[in-house]
N, C-alpha and C. Protein backbone atom coordinates (compact mmCIF):
# COMPACT_ATOMS: atom_id res chain seq x y z
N UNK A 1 -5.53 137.95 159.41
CA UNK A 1 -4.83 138.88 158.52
C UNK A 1 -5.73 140.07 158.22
N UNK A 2 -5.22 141.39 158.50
CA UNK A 2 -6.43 142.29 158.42
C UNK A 2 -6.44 142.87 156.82
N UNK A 3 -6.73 143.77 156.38
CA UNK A 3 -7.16 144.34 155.33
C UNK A 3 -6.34 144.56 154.09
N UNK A 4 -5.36 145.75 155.04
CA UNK A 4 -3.93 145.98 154.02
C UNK A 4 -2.86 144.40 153.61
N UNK A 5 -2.83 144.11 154.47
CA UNK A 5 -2.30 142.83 154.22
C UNK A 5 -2.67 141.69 153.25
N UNK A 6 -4.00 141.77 153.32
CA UNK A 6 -4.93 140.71 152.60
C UNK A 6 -4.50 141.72 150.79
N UNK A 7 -4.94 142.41 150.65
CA UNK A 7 -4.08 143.53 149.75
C UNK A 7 -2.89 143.05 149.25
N UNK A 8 -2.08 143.48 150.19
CA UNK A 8 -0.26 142.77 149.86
C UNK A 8 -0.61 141.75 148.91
N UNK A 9 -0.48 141.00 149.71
CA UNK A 9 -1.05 139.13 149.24
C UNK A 9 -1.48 139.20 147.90
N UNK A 10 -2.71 139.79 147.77
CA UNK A 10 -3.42 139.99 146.45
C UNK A 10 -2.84 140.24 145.39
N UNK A 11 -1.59 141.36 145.74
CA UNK A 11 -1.04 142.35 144.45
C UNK A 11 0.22 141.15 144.19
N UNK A 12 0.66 140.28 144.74
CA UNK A 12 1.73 139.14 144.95
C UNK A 12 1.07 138.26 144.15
N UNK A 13 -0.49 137.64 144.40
CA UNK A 13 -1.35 136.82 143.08
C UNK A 13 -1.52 137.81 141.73
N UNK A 14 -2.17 139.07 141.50
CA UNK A 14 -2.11 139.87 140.49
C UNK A 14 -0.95 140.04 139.88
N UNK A 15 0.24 140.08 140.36
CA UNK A 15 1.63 140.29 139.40
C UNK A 15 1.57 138.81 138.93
N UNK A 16 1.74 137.61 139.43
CA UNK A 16 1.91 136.33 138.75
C UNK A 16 0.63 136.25 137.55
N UNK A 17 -0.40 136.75 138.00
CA UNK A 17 -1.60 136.62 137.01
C UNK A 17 -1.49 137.58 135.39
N UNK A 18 -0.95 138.76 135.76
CA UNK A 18 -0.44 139.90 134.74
C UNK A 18 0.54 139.06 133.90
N UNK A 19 1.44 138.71 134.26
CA UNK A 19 2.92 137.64 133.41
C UNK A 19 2.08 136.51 132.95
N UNK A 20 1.31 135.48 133.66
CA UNK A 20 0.52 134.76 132.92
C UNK A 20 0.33 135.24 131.39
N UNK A 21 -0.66 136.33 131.91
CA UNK A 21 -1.46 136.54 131.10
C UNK A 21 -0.95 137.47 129.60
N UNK A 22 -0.10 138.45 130.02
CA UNK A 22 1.28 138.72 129.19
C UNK A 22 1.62 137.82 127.96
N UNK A 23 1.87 136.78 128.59
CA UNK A 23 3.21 135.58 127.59
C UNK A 23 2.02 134.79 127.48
N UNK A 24 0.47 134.85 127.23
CA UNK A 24 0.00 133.66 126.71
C UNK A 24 -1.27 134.32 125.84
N UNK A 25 -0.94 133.55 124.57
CA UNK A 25 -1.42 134.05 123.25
C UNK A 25 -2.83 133.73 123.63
N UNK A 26 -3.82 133.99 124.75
CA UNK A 26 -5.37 134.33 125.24
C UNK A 26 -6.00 135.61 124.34
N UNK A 27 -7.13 135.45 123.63
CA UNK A 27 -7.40 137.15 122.84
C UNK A 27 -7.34 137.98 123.93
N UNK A 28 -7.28 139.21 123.19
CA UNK A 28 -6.85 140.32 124.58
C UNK A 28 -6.20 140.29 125.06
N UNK A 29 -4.48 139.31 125.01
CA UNK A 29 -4.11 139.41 126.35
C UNK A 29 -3.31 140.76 126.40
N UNK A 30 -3.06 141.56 125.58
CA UNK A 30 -2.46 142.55 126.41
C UNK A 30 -3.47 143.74 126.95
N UNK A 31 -4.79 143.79 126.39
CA UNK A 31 -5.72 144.68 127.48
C UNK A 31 -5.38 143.77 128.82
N UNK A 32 -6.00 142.68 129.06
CA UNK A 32 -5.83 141.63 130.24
C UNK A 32 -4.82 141.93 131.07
N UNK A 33 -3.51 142.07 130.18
CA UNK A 33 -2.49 142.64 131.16
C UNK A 33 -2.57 143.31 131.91
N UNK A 34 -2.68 144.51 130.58
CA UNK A 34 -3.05 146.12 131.36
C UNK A 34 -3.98 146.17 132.58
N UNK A 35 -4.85 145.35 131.92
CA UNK A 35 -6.18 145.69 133.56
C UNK A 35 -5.45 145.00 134.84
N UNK A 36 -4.96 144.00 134.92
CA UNK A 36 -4.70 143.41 136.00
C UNK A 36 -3.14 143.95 136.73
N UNK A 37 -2.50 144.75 135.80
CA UNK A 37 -1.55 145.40 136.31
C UNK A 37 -1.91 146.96 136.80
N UNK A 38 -2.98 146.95 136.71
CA UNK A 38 -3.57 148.37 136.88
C UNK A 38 -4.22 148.22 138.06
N UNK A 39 -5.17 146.97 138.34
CA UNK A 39 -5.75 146.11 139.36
C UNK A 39 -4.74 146.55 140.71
N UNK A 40 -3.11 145.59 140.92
CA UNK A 40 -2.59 145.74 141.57
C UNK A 40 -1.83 146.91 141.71
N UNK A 41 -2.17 147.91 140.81
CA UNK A 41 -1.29 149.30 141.32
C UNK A 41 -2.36 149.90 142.03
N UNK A 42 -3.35 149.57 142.39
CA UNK A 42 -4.86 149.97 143.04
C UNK A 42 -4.44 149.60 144.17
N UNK A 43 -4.13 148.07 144.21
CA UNK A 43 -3.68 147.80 145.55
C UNK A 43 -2.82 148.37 146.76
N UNK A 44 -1.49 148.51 146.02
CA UNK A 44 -0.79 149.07 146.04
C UNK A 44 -1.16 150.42 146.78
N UNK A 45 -1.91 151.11 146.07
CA UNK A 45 -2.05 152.43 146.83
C UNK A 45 -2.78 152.52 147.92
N UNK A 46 -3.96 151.19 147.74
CA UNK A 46 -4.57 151.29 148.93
C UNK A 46 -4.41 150.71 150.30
N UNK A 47 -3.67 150.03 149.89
CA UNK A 47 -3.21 149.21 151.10
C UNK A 47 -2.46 150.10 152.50
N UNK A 48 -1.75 150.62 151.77
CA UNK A 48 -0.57 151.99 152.59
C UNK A 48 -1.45 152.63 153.53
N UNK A 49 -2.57 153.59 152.21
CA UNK A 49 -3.24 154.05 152.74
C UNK A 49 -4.27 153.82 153.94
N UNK A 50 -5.22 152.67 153.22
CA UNK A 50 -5.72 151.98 154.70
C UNK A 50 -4.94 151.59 155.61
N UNK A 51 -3.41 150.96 155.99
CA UNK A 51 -2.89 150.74 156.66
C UNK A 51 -2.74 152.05 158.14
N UNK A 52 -2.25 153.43 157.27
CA UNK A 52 -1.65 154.46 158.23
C UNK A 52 -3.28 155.10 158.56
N UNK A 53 -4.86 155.29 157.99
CA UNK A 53 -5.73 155.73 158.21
C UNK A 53 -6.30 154.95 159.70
N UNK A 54 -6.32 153.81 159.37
CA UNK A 54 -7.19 152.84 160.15
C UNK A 54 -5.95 151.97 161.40
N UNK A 55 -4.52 152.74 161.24
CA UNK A 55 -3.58 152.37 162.27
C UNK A 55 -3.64 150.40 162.40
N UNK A 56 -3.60 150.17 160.90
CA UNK A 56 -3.61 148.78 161.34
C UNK A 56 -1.96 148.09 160.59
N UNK A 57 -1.25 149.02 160.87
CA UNK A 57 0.62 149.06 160.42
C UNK A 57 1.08 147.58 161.43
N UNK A 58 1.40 146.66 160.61
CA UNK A 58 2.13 145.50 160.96
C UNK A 58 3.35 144.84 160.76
N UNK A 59 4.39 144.13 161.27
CA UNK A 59 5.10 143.98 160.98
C UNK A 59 5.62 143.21 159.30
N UNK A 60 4.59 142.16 159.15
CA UNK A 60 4.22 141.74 157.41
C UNK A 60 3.77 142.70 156.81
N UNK A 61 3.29 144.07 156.93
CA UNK A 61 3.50 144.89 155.91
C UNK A 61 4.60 145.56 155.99
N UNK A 62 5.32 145.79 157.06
CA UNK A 62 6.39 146.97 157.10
C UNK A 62 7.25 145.77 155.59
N UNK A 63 7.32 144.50 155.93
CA UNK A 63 8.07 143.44 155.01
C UNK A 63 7.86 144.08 153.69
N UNK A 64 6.20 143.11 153.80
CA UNK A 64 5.94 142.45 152.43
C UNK A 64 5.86 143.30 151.31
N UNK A 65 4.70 145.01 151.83
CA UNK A 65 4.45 145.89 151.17
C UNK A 65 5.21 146.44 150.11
N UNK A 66 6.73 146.77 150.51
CA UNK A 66 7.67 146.85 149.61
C UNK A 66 8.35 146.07 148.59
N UNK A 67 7.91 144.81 149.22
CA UNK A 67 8.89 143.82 148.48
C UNK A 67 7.58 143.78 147.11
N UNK A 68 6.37 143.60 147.67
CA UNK A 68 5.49 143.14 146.51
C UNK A 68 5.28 144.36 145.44
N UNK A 69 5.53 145.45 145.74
CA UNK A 69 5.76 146.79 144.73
C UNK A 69 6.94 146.20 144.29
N UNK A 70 8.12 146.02 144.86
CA UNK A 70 9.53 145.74 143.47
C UNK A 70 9.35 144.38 143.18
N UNK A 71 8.72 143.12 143.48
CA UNK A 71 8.47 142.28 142.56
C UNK A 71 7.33 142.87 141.06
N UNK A 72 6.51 143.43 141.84
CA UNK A 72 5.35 144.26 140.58
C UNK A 72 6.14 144.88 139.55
N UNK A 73 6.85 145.61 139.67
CA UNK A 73 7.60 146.47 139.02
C UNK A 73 9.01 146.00 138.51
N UNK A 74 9.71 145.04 139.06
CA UNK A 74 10.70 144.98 138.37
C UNK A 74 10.44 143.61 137.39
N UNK A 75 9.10 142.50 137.84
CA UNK A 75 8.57 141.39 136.52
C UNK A 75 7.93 142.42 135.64
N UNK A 76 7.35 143.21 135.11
CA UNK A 76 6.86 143.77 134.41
C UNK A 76 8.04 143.97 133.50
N UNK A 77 8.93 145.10 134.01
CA UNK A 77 10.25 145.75 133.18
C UNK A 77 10.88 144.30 132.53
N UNK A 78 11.18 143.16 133.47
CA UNK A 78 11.73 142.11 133.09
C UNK A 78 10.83 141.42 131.55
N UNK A 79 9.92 141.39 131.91
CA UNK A 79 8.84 140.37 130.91
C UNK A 79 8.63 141.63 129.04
N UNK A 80 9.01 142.91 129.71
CA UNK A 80 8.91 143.61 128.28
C UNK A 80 10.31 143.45 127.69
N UNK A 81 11.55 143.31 128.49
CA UNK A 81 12.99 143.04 127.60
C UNK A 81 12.36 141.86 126.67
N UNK A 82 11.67 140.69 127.32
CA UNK A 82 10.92 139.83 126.21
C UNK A 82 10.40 139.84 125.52
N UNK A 83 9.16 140.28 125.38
CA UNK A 83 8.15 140.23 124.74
C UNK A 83 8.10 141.36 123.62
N UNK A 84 9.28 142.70 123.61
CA UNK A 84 9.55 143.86 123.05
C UNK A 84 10.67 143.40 122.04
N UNK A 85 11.10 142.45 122.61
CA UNK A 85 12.24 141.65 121.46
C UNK A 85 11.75 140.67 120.36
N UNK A 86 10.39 140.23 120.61
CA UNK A 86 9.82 139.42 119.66
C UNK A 86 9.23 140.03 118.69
N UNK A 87 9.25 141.16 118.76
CA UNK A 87 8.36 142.24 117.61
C UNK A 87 9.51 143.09 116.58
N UNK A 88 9.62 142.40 115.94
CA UNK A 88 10.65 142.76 114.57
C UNK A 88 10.65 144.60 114.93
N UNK A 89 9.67 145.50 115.00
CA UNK A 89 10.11 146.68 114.69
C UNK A 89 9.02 147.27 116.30
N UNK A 90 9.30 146.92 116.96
CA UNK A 90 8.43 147.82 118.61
C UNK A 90 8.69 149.18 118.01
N UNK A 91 7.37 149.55 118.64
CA UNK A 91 7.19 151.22 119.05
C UNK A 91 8.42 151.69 119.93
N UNK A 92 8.51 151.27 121.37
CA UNK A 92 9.03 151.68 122.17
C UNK A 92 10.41 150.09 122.19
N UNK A 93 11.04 150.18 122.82
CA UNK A 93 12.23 149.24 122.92
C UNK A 93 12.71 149.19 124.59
N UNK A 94 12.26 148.34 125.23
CA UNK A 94 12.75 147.98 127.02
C UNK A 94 13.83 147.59 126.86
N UNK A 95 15.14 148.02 126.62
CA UNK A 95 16.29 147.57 126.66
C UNK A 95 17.32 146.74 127.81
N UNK A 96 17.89 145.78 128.19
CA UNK A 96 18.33 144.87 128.88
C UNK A 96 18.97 145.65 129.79
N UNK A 97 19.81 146.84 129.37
CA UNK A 97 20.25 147.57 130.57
C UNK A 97 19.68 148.52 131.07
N UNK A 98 18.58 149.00 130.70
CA UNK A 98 17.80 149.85 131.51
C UNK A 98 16.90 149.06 133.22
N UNK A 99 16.87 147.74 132.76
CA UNK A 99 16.04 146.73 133.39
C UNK A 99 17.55 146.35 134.28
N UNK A 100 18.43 146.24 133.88
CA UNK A 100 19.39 145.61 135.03
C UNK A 100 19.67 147.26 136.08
N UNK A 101 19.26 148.24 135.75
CA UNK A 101 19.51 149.32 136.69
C UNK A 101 18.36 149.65 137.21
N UNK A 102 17.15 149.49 136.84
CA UNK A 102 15.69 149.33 137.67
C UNK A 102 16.04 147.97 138.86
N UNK A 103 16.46 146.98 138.54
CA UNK A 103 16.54 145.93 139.43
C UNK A 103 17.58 145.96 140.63
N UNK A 104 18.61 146.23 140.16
CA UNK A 104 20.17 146.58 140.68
C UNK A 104 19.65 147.49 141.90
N UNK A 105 18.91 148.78 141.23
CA UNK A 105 18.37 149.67 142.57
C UNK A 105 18.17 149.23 143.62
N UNK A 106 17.07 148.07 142.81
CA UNK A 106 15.83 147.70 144.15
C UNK A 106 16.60 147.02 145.32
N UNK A 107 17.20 146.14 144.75
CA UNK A 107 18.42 145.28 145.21
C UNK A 107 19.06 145.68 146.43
N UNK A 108 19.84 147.00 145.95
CA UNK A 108 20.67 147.81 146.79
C UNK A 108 19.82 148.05 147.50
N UNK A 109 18.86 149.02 147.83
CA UNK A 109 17.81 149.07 148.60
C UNK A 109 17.77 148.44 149.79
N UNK A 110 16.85 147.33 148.77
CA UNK A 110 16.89 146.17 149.54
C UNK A 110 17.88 145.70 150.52
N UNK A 111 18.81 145.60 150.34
CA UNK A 111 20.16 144.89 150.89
C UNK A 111 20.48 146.32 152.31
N UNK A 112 20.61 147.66 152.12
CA UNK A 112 20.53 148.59 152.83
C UNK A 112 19.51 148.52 153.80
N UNK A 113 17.76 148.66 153.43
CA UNK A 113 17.38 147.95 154.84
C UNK A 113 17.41 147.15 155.64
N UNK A 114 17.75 145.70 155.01
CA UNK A 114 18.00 145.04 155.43
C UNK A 114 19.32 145.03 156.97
N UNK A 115 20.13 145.82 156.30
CA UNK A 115 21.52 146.08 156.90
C UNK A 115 20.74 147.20 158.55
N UNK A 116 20.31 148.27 157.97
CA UNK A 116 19.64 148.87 158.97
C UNK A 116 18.81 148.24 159.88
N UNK A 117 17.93 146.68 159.09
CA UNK A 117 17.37 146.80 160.10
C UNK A 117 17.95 146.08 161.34
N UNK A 118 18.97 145.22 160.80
CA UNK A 118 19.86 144.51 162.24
C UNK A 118 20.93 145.68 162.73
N UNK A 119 20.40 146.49 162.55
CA UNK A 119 20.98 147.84 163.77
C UNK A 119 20.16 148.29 164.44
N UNK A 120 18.81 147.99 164.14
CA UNK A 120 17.64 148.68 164.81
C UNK A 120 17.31 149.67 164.49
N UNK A 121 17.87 149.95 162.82
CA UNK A 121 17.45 151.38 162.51
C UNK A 121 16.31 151.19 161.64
N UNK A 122 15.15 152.48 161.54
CA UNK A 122 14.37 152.18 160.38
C UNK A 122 14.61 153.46 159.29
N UNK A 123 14.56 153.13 158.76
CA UNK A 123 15.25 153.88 157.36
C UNK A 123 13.68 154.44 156.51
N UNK A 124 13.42 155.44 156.26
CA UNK A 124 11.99 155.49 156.07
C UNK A 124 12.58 155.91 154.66
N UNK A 125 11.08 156.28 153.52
CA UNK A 125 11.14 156.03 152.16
C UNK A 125 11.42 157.45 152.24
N UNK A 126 11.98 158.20 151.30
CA UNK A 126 11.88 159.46 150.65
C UNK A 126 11.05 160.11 149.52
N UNK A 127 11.27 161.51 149.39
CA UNK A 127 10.59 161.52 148.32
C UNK A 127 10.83 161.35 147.08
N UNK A 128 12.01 161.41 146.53
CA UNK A 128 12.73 160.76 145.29
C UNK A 128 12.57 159.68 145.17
N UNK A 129 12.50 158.44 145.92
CA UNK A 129 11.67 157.19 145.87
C UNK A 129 10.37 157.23 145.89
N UNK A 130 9.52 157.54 146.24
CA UNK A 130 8.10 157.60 146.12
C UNK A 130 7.62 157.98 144.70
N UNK A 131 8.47 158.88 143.90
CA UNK A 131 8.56 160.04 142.69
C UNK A 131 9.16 158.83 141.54
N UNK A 132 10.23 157.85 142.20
CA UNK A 132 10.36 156.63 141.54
C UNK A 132 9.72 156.05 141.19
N UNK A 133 8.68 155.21 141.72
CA UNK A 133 7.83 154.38 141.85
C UNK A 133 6.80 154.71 141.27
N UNK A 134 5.82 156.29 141.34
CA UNK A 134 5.56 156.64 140.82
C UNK A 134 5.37 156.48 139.37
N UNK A 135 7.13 156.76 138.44
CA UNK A 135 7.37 156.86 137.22
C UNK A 135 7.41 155.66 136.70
N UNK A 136 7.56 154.58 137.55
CA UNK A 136 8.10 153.28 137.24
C UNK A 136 6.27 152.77 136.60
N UNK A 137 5.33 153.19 137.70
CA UNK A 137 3.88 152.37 137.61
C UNK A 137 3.92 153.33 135.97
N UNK A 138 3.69 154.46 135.88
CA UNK A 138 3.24 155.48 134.93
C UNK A 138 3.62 154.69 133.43
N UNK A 139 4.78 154.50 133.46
CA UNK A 139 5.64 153.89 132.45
C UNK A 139 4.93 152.71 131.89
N UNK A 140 5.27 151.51 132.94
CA UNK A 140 4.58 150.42 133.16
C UNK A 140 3.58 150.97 132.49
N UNK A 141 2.64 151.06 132.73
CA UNK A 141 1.07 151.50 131.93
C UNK A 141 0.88 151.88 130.57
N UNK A 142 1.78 152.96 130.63
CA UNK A 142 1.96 153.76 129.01
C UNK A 142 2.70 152.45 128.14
N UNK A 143 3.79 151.47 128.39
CA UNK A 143 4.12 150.71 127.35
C UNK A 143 2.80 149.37 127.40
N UNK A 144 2.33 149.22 128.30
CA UNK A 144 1.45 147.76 128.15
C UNK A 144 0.09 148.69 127.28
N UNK A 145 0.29 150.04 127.29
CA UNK A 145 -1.38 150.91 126.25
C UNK A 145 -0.38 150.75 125.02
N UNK A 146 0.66 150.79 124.97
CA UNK A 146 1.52 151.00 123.43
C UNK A 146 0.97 149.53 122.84
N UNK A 147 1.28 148.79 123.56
CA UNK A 147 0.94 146.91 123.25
C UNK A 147 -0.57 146.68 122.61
N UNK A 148 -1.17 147.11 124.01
CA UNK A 148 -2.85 146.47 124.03
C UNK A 148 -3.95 147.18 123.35
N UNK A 149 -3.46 148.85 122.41
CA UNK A 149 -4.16 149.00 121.89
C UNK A 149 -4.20 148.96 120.20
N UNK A 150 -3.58 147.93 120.21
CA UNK A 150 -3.31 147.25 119.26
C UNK A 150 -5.08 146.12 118.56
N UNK A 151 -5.74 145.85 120.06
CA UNK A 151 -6.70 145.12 120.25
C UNK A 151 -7.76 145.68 120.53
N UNK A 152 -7.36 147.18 120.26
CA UNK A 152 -9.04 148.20 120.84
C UNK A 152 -9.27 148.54 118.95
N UNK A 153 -9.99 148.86 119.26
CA UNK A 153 -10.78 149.71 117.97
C UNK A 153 -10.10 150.52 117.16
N UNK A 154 -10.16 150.60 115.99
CA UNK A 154 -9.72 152.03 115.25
C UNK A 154 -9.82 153.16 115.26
N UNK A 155 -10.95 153.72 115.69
CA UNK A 155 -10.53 155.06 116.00
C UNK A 155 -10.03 155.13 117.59
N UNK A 156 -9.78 154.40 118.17
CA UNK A 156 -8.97 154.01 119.42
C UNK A 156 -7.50 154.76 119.39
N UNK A 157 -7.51 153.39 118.30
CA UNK A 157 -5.88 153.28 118.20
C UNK A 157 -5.23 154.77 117.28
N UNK A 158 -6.08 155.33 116.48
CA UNK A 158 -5.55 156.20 115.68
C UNK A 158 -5.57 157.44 116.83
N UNK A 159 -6.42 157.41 117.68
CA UNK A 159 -6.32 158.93 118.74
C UNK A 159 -5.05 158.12 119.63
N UNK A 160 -5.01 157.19 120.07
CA UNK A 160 -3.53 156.59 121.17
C UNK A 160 -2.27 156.29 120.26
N UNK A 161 -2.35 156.48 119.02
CA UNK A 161 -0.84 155.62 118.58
C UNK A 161 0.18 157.13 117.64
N UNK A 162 -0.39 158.09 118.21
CA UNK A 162 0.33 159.16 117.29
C UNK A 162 0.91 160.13 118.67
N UNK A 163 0.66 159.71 119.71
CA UNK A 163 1.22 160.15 121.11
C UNK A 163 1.82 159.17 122.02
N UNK A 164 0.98 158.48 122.15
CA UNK A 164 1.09 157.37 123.37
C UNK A 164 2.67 156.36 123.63
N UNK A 165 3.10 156.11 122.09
CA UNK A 165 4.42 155.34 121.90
C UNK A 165 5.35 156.27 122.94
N UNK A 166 5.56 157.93 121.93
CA UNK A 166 6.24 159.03 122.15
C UNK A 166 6.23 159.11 124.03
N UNK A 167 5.09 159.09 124.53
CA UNK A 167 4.80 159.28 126.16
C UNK A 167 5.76 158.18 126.77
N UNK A 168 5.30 157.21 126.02
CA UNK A 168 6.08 155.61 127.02
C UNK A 168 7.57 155.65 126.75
N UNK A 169 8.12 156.20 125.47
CA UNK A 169 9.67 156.60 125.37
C UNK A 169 10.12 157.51 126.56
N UNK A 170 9.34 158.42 126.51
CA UNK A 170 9.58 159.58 127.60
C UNK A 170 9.38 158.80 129.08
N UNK A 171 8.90 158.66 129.49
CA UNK A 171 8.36 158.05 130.43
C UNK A 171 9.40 156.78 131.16
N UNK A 172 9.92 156.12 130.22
CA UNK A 172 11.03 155.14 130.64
C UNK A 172 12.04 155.86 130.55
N UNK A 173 12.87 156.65 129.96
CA UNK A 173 13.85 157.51 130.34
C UNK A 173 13.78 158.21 131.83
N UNK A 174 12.32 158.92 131.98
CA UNK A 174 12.46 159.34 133.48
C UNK A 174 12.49 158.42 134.22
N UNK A 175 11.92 157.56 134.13
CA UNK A 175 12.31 156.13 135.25
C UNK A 175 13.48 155.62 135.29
N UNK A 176 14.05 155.48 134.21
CA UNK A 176 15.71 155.36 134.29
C UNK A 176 16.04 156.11 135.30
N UNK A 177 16.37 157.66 134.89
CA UNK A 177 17.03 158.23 135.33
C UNK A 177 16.50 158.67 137.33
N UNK A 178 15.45 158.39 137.09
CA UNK A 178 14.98 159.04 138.75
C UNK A 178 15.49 157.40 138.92
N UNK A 179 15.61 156.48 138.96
CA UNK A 179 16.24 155.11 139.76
C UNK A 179 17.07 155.17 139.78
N UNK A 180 18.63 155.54 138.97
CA UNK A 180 19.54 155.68 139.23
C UNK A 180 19.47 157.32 140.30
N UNK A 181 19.16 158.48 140.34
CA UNK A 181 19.36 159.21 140.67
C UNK A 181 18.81 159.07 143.04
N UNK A 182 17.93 158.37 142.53
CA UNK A 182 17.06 158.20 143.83
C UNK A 182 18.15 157.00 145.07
N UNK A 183 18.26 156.26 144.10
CA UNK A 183 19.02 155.31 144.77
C UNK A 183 20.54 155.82 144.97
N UNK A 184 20.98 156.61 144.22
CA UNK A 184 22.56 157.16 144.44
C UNK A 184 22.20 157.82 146.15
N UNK A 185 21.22 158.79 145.85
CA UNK A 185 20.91 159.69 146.69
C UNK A 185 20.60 158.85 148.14
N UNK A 186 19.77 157.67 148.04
CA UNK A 186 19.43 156.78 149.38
C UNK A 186 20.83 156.22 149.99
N UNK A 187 21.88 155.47 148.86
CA UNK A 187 22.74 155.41 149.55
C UNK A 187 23.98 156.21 150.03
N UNK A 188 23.74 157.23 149.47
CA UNK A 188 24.92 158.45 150.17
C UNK A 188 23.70 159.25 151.56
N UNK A 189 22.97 159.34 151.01
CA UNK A 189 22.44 159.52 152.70
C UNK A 189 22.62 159.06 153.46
N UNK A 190 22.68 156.98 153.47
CA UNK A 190 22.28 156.78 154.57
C UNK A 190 24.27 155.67 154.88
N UNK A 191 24.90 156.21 153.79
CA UNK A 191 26.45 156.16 154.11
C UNK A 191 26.80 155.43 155.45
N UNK A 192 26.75 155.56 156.39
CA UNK A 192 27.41 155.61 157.25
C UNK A 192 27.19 154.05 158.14
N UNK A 193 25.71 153.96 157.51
CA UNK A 193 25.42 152.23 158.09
C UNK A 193 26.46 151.40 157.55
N UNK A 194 26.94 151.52 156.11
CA UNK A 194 27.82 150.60 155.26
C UNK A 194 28.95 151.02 155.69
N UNK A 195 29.70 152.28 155.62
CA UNK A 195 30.94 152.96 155.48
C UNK A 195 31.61 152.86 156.76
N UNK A 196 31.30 153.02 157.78
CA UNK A 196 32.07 153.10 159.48
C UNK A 196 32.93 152.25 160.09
N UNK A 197 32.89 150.48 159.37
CA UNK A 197 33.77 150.18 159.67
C UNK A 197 34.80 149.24 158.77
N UNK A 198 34.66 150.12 157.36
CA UNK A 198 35.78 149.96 156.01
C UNK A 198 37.17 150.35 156.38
């Protein structure tokens, strides 16, 4: 298994390790989170990258690579509808249907390459998806700093907690909206795999 791959794999143990560590009353655990979800968005980037630099592009990454970004990303969104509901008055609020249209996307997606690829087509990423994913990690980050600096220091928390909430509000709205907008856009582009013989 060469490099990027070994990567994949990794960010597939790091998301189960992040939710661990999330939902279990360990001190720190939401710095813990943060780092280890930060860990695999490292991965994440590097993996791609070493993959197309060093031409070592395989068929388990063309797979896995994607799938282990929307497992990363859509347990995260999933585990804050939880853990944002146990806190009588949250900063920020992950609401149940914002998370069923982050997932729903991926889904569709999903289900669309899939469809392409028993045509032999390959369907490559865009940039409104990339710009997704993007907003999705950004987000991700800004609500687990809303959480975990709860456990840093005081003058920490007094320079992060008079912006930082406000950023992660903002921040999940654009992710909303670029997932619904990205995915409308992927499947009216690529129309015609589904539509031709309705």
């Amino acid at each position: 298994m060469n490099l990027p791959n070994k990567l994949t794999v990794g960010r597939f143990a790091l998301t189960v390790i992040f939710i661990w560590v999330l939902f279990t009353p360990v001190p720190f655990h939401y710095t813990l989170a943060l780092f280890f979800f930060c860990l695999a968005g490292v991965t994440d980037f590097l993996d791609g990258r070493i993959a197309r630099t060093r031409k070592l592009i395989t068929n388990f990454g063309i797979l896995m690579d994607p799938l282990a970004d929307k497992i990363m990303t859509c347990s995260a969104f999933i585990a804050f509808v939880e853990s944002t509901h146990q806190i009588p008055h949250p900063p920020v609020t992950v609401e149940a249907w914002m998370v069923i249209i982050i997932v729903a996307r991926e889904l569709a997606i999903t289900g669309l390459r899939l469809l392409a690829a028993s045509k032999n087509v390959v369907l490559a990423a865009e940039r409104y998806g990339k710009h997704k994913t993007v907003s999705q990690i950004v987000a991700i980050i800004a609500l687990l700093i809303v959480d975990a600096c709860h456990e840093w220091p005081a003058w920490l928390q007094n320079l992060l907690q008079g912006w930082v909430p406000a950023f992660a509000e903002i921040a999940l709205w654009v992710t909303v909206v670029l997932t619904m907008i990205s995915g409308a856009l992927y499947l009216w582009r690529n129309r015609t795999l589904y539509m031709n013989d309705v």
